[in-house]
PDB file of N, CA and C in Angstrom:
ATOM      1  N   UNK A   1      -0.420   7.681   0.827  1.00  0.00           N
ATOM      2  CA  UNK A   1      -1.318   7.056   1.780  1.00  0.00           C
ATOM      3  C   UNK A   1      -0.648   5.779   2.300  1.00  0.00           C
ATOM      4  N   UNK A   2      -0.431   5.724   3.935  1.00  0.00           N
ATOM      5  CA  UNK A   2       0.089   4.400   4.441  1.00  0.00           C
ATOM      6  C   UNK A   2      -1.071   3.466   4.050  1.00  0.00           C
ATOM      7  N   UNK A   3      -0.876   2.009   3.981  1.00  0.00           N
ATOM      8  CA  UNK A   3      -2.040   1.148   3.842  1.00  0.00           C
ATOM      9  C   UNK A   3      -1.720  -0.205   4.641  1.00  0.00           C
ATOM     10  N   UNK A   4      -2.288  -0.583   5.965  1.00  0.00           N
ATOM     11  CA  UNK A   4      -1.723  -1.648   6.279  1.00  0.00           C
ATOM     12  C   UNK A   4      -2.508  -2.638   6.003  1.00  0.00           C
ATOM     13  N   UNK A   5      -2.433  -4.004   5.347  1.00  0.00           N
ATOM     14  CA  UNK A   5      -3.190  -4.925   5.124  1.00  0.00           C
ATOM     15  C   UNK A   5      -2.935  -6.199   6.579  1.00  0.00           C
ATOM     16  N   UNK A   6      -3.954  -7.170   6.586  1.00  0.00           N
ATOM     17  CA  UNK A   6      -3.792  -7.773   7.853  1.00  0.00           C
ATOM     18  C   UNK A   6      -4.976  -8.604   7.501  1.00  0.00           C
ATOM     19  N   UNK A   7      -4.150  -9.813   8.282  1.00  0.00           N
ATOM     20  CA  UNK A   7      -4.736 -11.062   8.314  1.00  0.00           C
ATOM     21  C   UNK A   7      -4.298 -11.840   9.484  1.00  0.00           C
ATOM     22  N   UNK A   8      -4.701 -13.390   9.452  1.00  0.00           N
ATOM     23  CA  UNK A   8      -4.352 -13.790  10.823  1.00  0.00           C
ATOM     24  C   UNK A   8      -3.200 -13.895  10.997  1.00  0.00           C
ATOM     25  N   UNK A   9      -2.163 -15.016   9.844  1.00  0.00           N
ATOM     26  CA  UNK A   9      -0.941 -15.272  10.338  1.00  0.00           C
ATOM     27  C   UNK A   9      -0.024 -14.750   9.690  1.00  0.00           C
ATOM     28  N   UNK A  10      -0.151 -13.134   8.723  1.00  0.00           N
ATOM     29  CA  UNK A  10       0.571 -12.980   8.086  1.00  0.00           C
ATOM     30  C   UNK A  10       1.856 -14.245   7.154  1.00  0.00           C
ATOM     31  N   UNK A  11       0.768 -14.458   6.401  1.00  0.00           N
ATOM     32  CA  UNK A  11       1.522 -15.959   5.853  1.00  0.00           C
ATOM     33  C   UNK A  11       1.500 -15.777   4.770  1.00  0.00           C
ATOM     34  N   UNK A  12       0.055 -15.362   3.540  1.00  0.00           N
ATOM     35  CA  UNK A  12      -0.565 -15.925   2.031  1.00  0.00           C
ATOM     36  C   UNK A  12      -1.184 -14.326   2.253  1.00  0.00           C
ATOM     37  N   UNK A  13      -2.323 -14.058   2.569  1.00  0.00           N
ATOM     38  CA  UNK A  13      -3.427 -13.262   2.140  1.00  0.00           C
ATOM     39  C   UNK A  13      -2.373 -11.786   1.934  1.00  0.00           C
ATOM     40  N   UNK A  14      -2.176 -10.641   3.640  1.00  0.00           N
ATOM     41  CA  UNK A  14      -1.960  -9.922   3.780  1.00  0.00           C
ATOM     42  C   UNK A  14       0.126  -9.641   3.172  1.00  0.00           C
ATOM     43  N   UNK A  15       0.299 -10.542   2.805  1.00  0.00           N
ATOM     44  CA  UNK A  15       1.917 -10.858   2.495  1.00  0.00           C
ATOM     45  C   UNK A  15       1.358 -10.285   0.554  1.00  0.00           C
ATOM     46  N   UNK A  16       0.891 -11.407   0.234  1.00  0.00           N
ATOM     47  CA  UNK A  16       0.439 -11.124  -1.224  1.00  0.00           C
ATOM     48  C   UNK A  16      -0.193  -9.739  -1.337  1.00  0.00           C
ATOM     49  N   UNK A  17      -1.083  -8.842  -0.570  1.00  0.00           N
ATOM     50  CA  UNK A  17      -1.828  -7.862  -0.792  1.00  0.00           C
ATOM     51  C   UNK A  17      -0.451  -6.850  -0.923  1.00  0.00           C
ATOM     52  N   UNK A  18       0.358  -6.723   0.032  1.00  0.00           N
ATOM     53  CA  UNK A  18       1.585  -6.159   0.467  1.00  0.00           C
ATOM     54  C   UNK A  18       2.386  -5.740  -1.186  1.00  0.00           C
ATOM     55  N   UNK A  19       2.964  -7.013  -1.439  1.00  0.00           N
ATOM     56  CA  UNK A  19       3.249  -7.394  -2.444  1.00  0.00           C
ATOM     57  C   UNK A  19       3.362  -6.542  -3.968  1.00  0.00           C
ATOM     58  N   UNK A  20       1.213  -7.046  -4.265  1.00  0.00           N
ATOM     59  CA  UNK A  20       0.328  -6.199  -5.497  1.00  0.00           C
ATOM     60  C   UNK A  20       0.771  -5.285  -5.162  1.00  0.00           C
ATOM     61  N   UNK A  21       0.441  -4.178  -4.236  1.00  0.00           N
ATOM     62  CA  UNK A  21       0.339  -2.797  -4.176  1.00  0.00           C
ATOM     63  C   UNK A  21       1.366  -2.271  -3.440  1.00  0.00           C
ATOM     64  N   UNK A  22       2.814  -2.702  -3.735  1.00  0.00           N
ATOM     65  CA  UNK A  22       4.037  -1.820  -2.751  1.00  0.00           C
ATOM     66  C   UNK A  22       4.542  -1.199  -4.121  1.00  0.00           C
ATOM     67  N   UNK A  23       4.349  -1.203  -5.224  1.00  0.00           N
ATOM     68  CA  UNK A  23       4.719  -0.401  -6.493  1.00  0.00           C
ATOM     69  C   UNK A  23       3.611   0.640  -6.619  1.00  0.00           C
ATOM     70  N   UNK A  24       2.770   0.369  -6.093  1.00  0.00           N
ATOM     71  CA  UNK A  24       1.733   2.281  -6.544  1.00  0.00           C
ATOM     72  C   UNK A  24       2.424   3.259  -6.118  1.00  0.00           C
ATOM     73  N   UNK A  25       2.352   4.312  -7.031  1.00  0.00           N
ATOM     74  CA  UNK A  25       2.766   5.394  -6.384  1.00  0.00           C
ATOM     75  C   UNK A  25       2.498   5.975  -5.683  1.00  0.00           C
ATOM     76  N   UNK A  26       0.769   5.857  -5.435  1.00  0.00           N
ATOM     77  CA  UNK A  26       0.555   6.966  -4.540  1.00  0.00           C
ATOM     78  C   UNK A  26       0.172   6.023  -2.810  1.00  0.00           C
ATOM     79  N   UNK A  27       0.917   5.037  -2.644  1.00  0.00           N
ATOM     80  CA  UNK A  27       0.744   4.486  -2.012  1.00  0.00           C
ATOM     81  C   UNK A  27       2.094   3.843  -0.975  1.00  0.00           C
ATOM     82  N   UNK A  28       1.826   3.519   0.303  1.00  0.00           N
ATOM     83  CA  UNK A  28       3.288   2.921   1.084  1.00  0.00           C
ATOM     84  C   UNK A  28       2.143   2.095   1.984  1.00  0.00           C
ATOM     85  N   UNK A  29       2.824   0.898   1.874  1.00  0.00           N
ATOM     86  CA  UNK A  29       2.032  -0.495   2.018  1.00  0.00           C
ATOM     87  C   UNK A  29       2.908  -1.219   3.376  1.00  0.00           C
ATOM     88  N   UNK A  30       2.355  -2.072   4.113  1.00  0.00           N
ATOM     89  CA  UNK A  30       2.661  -2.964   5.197  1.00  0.00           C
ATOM     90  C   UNK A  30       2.035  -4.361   5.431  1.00  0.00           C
ATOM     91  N   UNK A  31       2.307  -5.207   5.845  1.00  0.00           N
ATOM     92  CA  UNK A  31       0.713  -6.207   6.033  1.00  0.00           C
ATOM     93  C   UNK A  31       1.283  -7.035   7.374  1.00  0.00           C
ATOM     94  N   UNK A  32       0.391  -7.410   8.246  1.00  0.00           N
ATOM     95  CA  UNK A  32       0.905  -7.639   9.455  1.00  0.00           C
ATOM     96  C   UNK A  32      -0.165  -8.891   9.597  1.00  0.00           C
ATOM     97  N   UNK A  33      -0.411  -9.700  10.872  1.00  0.00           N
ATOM     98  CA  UNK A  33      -0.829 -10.875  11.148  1.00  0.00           C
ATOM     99  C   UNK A  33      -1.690 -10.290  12.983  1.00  0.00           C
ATOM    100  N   UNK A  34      -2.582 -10.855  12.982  1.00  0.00           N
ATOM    101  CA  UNK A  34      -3.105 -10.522  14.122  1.00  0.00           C
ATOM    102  C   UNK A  34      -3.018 -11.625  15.357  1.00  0.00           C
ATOM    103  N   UNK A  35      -2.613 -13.282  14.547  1.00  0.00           N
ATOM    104  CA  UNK A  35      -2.430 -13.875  15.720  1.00  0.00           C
ATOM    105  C   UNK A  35      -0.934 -13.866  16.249  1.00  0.00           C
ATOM    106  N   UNK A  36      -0.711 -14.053  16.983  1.00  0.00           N
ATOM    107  CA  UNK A  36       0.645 -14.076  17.840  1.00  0.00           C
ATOM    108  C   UNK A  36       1.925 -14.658  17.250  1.00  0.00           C
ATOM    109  N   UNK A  37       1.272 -15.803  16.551  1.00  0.00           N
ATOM    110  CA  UNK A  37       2.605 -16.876  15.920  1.00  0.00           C
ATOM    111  C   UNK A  37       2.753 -16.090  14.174  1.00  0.00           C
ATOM    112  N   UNK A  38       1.934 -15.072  14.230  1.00  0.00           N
ATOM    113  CA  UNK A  38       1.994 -14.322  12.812  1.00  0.00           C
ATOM    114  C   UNK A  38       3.687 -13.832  12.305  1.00  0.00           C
ATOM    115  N   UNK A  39       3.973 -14.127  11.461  1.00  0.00           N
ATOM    116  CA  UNK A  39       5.187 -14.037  10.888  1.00  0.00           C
ATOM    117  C   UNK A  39       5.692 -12.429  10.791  1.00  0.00           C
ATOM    118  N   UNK A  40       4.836 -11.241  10.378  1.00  0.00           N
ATOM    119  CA  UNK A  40       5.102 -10.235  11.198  1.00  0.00           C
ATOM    120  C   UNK A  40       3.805 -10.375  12.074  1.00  0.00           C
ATOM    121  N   UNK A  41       4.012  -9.939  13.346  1.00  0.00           N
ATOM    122  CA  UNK A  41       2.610  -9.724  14.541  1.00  0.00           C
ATOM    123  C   UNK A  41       2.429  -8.124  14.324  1.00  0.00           C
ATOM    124  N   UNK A  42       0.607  -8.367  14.440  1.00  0.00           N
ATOM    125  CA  UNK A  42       0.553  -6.102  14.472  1.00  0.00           C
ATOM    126  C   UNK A  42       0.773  -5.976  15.716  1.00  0.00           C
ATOM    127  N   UNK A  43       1.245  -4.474  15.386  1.00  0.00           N
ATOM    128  CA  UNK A  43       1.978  -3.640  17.134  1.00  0.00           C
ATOM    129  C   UNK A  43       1.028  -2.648  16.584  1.00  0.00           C
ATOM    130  N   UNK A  44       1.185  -1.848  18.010  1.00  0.00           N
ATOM    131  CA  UNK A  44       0.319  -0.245  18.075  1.00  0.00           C
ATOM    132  C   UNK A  44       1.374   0.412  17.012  1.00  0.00           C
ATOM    133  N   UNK A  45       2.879   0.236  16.763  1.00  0.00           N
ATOM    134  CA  UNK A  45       3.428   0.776  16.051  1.00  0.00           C
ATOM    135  C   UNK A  45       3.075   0.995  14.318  1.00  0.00           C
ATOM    136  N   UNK A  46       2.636  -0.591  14.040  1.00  0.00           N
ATOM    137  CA  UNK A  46       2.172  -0.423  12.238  1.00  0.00           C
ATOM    138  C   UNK A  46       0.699  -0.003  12.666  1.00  0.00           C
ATOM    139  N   UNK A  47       0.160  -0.049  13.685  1.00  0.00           N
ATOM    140  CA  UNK A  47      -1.430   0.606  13.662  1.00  0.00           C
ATOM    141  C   UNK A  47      -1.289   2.216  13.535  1.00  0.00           C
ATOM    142  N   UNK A  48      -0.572   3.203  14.098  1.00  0.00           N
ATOM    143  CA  UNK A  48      -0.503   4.523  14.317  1.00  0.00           C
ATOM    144  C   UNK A  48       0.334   4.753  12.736  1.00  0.00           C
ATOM    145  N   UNK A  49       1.321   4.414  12.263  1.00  0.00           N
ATOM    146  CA  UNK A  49       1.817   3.978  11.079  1.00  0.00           C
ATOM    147  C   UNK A  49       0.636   4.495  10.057  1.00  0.00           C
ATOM    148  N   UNK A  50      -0.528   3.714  10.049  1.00  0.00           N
ATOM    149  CA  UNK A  50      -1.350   3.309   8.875  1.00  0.00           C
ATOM    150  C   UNK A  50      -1.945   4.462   8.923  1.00  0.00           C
ATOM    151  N   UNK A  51      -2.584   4.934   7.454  1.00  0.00           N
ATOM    152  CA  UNK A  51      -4.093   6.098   7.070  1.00  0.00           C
ATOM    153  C   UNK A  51      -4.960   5.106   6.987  1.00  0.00           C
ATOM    154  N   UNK A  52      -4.645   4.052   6.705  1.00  0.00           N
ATOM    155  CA  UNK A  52      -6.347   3.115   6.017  1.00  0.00           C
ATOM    156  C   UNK A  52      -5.495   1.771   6.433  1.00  0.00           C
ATOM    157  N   UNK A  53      -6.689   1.000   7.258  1.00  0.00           N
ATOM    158  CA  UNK A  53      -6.213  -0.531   7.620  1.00  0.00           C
ATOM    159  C   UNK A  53      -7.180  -1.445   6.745  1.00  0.00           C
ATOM    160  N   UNK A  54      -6.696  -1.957   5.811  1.00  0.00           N
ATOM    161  CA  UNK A  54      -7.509  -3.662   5.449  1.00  0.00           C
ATOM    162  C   UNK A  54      -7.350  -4.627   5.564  1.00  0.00           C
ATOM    163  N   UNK A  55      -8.621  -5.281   6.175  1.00  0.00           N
ATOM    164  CA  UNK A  55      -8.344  -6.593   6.913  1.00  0.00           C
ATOM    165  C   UNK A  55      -9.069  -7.508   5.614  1.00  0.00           C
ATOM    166  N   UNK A  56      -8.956  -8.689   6.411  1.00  0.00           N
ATOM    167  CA  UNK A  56      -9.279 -10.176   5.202  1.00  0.00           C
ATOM    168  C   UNK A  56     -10.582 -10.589   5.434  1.00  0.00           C
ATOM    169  N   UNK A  57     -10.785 -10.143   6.473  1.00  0.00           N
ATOM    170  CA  UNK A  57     -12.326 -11.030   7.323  1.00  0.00           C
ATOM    171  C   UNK A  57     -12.596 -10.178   8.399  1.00  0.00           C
ATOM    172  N   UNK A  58     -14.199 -10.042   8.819  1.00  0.00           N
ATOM    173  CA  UNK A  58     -14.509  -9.592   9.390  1.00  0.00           C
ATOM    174  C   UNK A  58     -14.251  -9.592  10.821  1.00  0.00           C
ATOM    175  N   UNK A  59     -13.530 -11.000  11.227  1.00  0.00           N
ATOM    176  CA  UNK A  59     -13.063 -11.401  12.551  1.00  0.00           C
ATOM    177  C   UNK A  59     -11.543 -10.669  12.954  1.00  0.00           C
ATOM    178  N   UNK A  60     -10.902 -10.179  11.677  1.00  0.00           N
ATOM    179  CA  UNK A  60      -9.567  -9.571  11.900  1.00  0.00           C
ATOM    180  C   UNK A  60      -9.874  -8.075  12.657  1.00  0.00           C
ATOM    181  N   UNK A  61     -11.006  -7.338  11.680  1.00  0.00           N
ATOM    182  CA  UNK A  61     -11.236  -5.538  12.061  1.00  0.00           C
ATOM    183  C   UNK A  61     -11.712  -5.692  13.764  1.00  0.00           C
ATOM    184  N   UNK A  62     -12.698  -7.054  14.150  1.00  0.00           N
ATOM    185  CA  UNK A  62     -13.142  -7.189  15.699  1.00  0.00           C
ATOM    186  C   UNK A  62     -12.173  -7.587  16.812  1.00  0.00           C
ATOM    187  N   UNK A  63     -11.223  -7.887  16.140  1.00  0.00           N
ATOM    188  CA  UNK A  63      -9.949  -8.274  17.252  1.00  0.00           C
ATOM    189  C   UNK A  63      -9.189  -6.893  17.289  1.00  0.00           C
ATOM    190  N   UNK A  64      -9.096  -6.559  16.453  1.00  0.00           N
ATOM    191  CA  UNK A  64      -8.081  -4.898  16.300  1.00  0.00           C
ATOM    192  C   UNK A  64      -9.195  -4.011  17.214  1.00  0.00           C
ATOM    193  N   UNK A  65     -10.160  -3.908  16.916  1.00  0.00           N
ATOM    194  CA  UNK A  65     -11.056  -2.859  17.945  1.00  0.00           C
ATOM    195  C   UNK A  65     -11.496  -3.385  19.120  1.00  0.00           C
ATOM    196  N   UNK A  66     -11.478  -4.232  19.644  1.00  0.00           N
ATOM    197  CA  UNK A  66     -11.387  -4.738  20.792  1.00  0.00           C
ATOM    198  C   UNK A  66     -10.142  -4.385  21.223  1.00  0.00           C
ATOM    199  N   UNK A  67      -8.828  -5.182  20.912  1.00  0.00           N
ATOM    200  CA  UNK A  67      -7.600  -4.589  21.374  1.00  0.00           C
ATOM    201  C   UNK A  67      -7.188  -3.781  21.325  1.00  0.00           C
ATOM    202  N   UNK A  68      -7.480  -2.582  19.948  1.00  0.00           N
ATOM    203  CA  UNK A  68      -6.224  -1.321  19.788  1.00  0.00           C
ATOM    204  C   UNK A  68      -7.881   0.248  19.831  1.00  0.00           C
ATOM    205  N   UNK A  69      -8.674  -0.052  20.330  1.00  0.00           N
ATOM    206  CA  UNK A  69      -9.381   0.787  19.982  1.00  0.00           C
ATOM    207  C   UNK A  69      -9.431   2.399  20.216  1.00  0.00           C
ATOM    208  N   UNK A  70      -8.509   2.663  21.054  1.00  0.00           N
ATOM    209  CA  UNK A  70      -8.394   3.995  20.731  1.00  0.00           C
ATOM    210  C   UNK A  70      -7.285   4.219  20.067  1.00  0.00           C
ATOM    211  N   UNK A  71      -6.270   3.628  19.274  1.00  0.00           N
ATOM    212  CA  UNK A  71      -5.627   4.362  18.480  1.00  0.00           C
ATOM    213  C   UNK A  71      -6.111   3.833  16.779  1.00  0.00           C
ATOM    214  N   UNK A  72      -7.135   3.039  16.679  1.00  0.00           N
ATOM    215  CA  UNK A  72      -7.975   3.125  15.416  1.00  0.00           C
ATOM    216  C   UNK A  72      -9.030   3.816  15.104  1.00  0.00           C
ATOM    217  N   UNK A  73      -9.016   5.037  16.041  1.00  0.00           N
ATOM    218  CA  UNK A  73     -10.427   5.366  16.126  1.00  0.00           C
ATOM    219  C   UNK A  73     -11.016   6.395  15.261  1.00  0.00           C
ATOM    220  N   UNK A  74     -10.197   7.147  14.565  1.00  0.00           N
ATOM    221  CA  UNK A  74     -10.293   7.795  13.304  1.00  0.00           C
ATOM    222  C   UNK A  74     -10.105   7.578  12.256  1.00  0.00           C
ATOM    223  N   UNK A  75      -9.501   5.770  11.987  1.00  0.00           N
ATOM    224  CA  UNK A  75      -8.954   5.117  10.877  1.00  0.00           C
ATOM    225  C   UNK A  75     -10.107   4.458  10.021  1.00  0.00           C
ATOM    226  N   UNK A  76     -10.110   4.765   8.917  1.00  0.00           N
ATOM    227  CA  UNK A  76     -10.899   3.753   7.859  1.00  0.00           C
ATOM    228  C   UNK A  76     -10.047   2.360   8.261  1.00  0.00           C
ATOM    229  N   UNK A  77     -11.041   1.561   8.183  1.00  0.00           N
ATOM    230  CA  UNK A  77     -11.192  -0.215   8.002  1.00  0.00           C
ATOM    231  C   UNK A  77     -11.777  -0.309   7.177  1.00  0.00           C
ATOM    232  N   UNK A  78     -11.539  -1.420   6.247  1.00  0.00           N
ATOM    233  CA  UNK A  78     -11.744  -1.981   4.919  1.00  0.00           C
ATOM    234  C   UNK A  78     -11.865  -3.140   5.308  1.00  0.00           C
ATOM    235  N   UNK A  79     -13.193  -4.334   5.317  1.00  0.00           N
ATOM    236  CA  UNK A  79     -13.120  -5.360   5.051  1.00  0.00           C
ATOM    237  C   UNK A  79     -13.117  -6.435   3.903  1.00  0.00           C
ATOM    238  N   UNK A  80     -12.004  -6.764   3.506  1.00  0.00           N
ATOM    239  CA  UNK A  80     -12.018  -7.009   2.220  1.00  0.00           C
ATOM    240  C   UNK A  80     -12.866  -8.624   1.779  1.00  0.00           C
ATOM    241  N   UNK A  81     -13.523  -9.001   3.051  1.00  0.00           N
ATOM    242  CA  UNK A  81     -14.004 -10.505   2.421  1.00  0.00           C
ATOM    243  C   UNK A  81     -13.138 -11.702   1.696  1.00  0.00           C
ATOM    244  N   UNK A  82     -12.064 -11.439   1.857  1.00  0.00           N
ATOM    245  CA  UNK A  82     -11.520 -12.315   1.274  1.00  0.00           C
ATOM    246  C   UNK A  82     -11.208 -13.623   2.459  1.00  0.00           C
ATOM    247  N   UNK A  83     -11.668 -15.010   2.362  1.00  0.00           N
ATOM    248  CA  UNK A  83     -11.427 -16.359   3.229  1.00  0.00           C
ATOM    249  C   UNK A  83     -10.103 -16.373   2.948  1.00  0.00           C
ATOM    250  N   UNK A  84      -9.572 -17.174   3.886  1.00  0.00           N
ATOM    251  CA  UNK A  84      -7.763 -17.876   3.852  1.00  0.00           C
ATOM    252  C   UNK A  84      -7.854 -19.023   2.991  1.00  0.00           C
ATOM    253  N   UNK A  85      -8.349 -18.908   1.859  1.00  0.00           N
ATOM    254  CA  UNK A  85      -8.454 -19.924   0.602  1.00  0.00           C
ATOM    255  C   UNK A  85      -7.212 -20.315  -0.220  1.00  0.00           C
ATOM    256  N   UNK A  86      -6.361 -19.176   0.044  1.00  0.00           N
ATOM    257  CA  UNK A  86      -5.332 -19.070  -1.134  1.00  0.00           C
ATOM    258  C   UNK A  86      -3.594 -18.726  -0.314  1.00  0.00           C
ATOM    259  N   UNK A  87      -3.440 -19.503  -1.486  1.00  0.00           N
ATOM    260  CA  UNK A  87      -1.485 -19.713  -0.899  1.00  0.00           C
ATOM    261  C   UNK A  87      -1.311 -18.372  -1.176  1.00  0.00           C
ATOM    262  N   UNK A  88       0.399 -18.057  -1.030  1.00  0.00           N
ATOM    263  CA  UNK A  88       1.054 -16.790  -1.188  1.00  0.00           C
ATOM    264  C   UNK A  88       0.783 -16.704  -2.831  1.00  0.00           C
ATOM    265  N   UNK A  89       0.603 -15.269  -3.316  1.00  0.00           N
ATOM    266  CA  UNK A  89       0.432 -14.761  -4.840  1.00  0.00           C
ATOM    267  C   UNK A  89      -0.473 -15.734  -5.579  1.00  0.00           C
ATOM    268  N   UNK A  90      -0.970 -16.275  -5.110  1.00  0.00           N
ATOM    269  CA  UNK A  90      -1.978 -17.039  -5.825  1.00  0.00           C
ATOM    270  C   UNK A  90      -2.716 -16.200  -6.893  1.00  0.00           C
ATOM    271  N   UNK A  91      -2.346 -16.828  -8.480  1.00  0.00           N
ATOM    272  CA  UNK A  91      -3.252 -15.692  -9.604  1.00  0.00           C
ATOM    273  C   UNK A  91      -4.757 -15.352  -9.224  1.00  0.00           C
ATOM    274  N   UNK A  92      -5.370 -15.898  -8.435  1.00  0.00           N
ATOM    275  CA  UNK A  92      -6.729 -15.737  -7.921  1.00  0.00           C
ATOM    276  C   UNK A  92      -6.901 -14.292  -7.303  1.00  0.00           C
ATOM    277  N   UNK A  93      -5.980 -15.393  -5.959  1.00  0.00           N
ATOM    278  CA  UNK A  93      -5.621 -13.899  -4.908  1.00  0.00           C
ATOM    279  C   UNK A  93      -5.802 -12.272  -5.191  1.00  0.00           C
ATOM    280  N   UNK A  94      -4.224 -12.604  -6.230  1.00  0.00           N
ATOM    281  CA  UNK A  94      -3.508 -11.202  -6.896  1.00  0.00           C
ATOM    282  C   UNK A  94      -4.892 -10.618  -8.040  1.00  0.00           C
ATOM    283  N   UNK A  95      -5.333 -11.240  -8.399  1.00  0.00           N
ATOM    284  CA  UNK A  95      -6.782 -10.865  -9.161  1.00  0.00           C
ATOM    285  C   UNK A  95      -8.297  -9.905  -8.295  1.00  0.00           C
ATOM    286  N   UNK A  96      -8.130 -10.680  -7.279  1.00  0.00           N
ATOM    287  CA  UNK A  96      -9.251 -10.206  -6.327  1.00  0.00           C
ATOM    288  C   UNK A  96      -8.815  -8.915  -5.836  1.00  0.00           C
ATOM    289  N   UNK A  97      -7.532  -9.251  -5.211  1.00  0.00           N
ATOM    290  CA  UNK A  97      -6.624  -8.032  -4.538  1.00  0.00           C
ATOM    291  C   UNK A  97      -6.537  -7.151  -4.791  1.00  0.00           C
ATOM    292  N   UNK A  98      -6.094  -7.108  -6.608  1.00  0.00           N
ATOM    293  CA  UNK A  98      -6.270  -6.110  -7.348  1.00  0.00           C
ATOM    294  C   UNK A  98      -7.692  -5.054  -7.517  1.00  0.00           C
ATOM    295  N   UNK A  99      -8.679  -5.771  -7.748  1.00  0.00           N
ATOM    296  CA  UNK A  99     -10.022  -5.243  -7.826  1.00  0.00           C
ATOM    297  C   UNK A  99     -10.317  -5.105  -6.868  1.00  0.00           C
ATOM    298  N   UNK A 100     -10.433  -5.236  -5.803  1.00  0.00           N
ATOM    299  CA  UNK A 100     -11.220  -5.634  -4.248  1.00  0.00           C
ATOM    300  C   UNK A 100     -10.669  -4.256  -3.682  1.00  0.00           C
ATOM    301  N   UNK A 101      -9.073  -4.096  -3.540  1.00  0.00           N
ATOM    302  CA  UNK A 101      -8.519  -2.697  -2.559  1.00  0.00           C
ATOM    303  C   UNK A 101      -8.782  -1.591  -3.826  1.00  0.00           C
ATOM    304  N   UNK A 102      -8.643  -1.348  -4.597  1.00  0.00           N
ATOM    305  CA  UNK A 102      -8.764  -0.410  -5.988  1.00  0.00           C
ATOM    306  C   UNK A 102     -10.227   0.225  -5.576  1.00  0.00           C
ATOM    307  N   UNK A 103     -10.995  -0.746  -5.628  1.00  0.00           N
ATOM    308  CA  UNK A 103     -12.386  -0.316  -5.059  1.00  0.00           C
ATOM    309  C   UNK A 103     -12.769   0.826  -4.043  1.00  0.00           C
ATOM    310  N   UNK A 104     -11.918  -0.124  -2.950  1.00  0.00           N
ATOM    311  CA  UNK A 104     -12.196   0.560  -1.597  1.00  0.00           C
ATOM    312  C   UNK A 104     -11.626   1.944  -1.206  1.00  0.00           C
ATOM    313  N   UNK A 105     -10.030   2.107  -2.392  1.00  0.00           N
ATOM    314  CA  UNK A 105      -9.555   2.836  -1.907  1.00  0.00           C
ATOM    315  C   UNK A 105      -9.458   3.868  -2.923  1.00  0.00           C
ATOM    316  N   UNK A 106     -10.735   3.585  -3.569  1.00  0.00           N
ATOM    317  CA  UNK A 106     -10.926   4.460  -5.086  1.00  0.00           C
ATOM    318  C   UNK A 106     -10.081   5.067  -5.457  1.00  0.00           C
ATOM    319  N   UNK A 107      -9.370   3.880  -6.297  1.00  0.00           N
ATOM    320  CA  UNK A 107      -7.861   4.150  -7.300  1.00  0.00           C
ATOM    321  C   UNK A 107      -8.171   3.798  -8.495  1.00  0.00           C
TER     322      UNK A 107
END
């Protein structure tokens, strides 16, 4: 299963999610940034890419479907609730991350 994670500036959140879960096996991971100055920026390319997109906040999944909406349009979105609280790998983070996508993506 592709999994792209995404946040605003690809900086801390979606970098760390990347991270946790690029060793599952049954899994191939990406994490991209939705604003412009994002360190990777999402393209239609990691969107068509992905089986399942998770975002950080509910304001990330409304910018992607506003902008990319017909090529998300059969894709699970995951909002994972997680605020831009936390630096890169933060033990918090990597804690939530862990439990929070496991959940969603019933692993």
């Amino acid at each position: 299963m592709n999994v792209l994670f995404i946040c605003s500036r690809n900086q801390w959140r979606s970098p760390t999610a990347e991270q946790v879960w690029r060793r599952h096996p049954d899994l191939s991971v990406k994490s991209a940034g939705t604003s412009r100055n994002a360190r990777k920026p999402l393209t239609p390319t990691l969107l068509q890419w992905a089986d399942v997109i998770c975002v950080m906040e509910q304001k990330h999944k409304n910018r992607i479907v506003a902008e990319y909406q017909r090529l998300i349009e059969h894709k699970p979105i995951h909002v994972l609730d997680i605020p831009d609280d936390y630096k890169y790998m933060d033990p918090d983070l990597v804690r939530l991350l862990e439990e929070v996508v496991a959940h969603r993506l019933g692993l």
